[in-house]
Protein backbone atom coordinates (compact mmCIF):
# COMPACT_ATOMS: atom_id res chain seq x y z
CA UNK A 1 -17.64 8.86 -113.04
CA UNK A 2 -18.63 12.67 -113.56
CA UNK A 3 -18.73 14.02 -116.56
CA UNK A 4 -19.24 17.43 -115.89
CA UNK A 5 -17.33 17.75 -112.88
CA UNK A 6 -16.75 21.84 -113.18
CA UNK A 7 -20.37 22.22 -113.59
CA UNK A 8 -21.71 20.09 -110.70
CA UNK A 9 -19.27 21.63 -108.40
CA UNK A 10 -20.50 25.07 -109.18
CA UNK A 11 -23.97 24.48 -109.22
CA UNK A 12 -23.90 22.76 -105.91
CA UNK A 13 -21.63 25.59 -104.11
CA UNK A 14 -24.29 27.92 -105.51
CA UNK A 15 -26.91 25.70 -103.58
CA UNK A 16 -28.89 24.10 -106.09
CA UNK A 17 -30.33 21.61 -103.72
CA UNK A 18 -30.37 18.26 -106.78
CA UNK A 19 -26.70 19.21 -107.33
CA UNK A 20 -25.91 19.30 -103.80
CA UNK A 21 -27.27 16.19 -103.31
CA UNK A 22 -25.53 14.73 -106.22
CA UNK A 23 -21.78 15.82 -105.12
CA UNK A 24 -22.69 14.41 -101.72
CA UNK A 25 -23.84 11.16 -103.02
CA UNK A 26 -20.12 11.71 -105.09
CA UNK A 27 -18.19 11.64 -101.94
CA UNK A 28 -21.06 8.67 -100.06
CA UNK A 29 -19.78 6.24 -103.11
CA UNK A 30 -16.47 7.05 -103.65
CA UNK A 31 -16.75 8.21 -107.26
CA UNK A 32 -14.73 11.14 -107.23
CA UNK A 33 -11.20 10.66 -107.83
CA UNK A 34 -9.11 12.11 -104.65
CA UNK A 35 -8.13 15.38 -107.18
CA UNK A 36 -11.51 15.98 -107.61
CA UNK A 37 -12.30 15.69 -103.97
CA UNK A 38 -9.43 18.00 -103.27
CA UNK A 39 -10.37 20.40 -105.61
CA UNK A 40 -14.06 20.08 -104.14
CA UNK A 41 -12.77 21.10 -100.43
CA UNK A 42 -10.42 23.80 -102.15
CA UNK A 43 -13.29 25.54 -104.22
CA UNK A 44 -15.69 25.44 -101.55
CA UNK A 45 -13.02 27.13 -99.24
CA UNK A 46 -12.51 29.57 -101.56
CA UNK A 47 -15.91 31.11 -102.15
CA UNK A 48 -17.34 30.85 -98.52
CA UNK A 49 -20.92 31.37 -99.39
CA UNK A 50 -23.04 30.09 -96.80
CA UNK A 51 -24.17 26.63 -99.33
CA UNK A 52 -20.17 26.03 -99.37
CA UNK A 53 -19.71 25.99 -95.60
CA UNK A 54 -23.04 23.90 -95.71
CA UNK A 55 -21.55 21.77 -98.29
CA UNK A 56 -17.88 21.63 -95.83
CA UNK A 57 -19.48 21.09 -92.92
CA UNK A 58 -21.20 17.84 -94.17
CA UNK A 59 -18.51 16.56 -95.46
CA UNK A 60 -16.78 16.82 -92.36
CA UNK A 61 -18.95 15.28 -90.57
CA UNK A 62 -18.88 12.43 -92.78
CA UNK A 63 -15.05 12.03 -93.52
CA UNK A 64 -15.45 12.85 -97.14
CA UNK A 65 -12.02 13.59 -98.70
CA UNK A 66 -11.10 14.55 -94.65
CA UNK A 67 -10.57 13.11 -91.97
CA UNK A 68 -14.13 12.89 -90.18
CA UNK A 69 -14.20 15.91 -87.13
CA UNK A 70 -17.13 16.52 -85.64
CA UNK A 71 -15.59 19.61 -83.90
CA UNK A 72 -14.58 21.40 -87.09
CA UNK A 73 -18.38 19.97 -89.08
CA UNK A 74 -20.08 21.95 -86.12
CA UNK A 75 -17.77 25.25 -86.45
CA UNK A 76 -18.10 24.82 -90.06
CA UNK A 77 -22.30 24.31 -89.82
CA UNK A 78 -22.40 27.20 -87.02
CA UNK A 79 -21.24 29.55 -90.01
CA UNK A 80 -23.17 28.55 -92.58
CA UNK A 81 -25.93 29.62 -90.45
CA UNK A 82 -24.16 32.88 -89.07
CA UNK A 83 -24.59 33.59 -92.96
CA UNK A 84 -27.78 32.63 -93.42
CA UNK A 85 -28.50 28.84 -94.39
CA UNK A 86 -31.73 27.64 -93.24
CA UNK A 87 -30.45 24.05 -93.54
CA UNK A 88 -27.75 24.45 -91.26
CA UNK A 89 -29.82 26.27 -88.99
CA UNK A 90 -31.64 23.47 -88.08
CA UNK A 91 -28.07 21.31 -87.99
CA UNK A 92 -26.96 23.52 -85.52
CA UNK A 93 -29.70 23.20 -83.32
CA UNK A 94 -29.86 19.34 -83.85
CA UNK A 95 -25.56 18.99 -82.85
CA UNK A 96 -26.60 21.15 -79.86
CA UNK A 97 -29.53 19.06 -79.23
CA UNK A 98 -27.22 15.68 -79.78
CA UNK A 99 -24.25 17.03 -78.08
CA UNK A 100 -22.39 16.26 -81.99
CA UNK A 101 -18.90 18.53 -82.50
CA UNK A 102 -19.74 20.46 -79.30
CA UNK A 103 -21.21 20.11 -75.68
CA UNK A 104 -24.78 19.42 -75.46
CA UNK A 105 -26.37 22.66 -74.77
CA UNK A 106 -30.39 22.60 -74.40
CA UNK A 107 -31.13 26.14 -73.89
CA UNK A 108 -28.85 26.73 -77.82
CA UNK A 109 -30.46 23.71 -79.02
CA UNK A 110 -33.84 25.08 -78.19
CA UNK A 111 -32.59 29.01 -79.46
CA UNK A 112 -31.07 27.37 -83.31
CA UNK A 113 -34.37 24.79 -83.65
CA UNK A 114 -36.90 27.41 -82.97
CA UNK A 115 -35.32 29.80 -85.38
CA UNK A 116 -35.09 26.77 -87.98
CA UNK A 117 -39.04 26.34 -87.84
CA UNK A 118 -39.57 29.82 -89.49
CA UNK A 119 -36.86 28.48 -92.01
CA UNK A 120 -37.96 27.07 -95.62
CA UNK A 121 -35.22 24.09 -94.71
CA UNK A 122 -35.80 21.17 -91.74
CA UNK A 123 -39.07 22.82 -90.72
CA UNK A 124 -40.15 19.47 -89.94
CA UNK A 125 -37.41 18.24 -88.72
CA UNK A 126 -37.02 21.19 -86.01
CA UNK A 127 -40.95 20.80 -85.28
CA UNK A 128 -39.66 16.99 -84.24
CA UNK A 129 -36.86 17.83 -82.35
CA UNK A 130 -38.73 20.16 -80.07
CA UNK A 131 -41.15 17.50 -79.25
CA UNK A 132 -38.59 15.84 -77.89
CA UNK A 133 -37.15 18.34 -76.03
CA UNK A 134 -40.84 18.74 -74.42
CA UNK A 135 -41.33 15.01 -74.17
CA UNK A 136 -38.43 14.56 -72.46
CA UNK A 137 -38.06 18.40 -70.49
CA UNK A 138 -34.77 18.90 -72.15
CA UNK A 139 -33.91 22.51 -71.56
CA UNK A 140 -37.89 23.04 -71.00
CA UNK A 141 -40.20 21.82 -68.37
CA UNK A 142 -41.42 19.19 -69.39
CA UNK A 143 -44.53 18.98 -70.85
CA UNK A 144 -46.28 16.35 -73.10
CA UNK A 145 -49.18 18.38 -74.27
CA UNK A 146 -46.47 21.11 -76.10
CA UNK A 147 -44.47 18.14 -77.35
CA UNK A 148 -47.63 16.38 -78.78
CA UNK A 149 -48.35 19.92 -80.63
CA UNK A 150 -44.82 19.89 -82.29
CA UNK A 151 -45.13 16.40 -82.74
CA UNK A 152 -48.30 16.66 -85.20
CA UNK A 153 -46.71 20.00 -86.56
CA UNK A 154 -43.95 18.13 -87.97
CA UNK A 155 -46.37 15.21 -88.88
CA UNK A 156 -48.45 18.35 -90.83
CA UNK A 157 -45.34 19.65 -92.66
CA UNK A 158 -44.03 15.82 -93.83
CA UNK A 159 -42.33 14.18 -90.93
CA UNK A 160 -42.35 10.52 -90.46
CA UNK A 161 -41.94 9.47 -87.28
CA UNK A 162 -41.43 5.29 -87.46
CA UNK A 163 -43.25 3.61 -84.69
């Protein structure tokens, strides 16, 4: 249970990254009771900063306290970026990349990840997912030299790539 429900809600839709985490972990392990989770979804709605759509979109994603829709996670991710989250920046380029909540789309993938690496958020993570794209001449020619470049960028800024 939460004890300070108010106060983790507002401190996550504000985007304190520890809180964020800790009302997502809510939702993971079912701890919040379903009025808490509606008032969750219903607070986030309300003050649209880019951390709540953030905060939305993964939970739609997920099917926490929703019913899981990629479609509306994407739409919902798309404009927390529009208003300037880093983090779903690099989400946006990744469901593009993946083809998740909207047709795969290389050439947006490769637009959304490229902007992500000059984020503070998924730097590494981006830095990955365009050595892919090279590796595998997704939406680029293909060419393993560039992808081993982003490969050992994202190695440089914490990636770990499991072998």
């Amino acid at each position: 249970m939460v004890t300070d429900f108010p106060s983790l809600l507002k401190k996550a839709a504000a985007g304190e990254e520890a809180y964020m985490q800790q009302l997502i972990m809510c939702f993971a392990e079912n701890i919040l009771s379903k009025i808490e989770q509606e008032q969750t979804h219903l607070y986030l709605k309300k003050i649209g900063t880019h951390d709540a759509f953030y905060l939305r979109a993964i939970f739609y994603e997920r099917g926490y306290g929703v019913k899981a829709d990629a479609e509306m996670a994407f739409l919902l991710m798309r404009e927390a970026a529009a208003k300037g989250s880093g983090k779903a920046t690099y989400q946006v380029g990744h469901y593009y990349l993946e083809g998740k909540g909207i047709e795969r789309n290389y050439a947006n993938a490769l637009m959304w990840l490229e902007r992500a690496v000059g984020s503070p958020y998924y730097v590494a993570a981006a830095m990955y997912d365009l050595g892919r794209m090279y590796d595998n001449g997704w939406g680029v020619d293909k060419d393993p030299e560039q992808a081993k470049v982003w490969y050992e960028k994202a190695v440089e800024k914490g990636y770990r790539i499991l072998i």
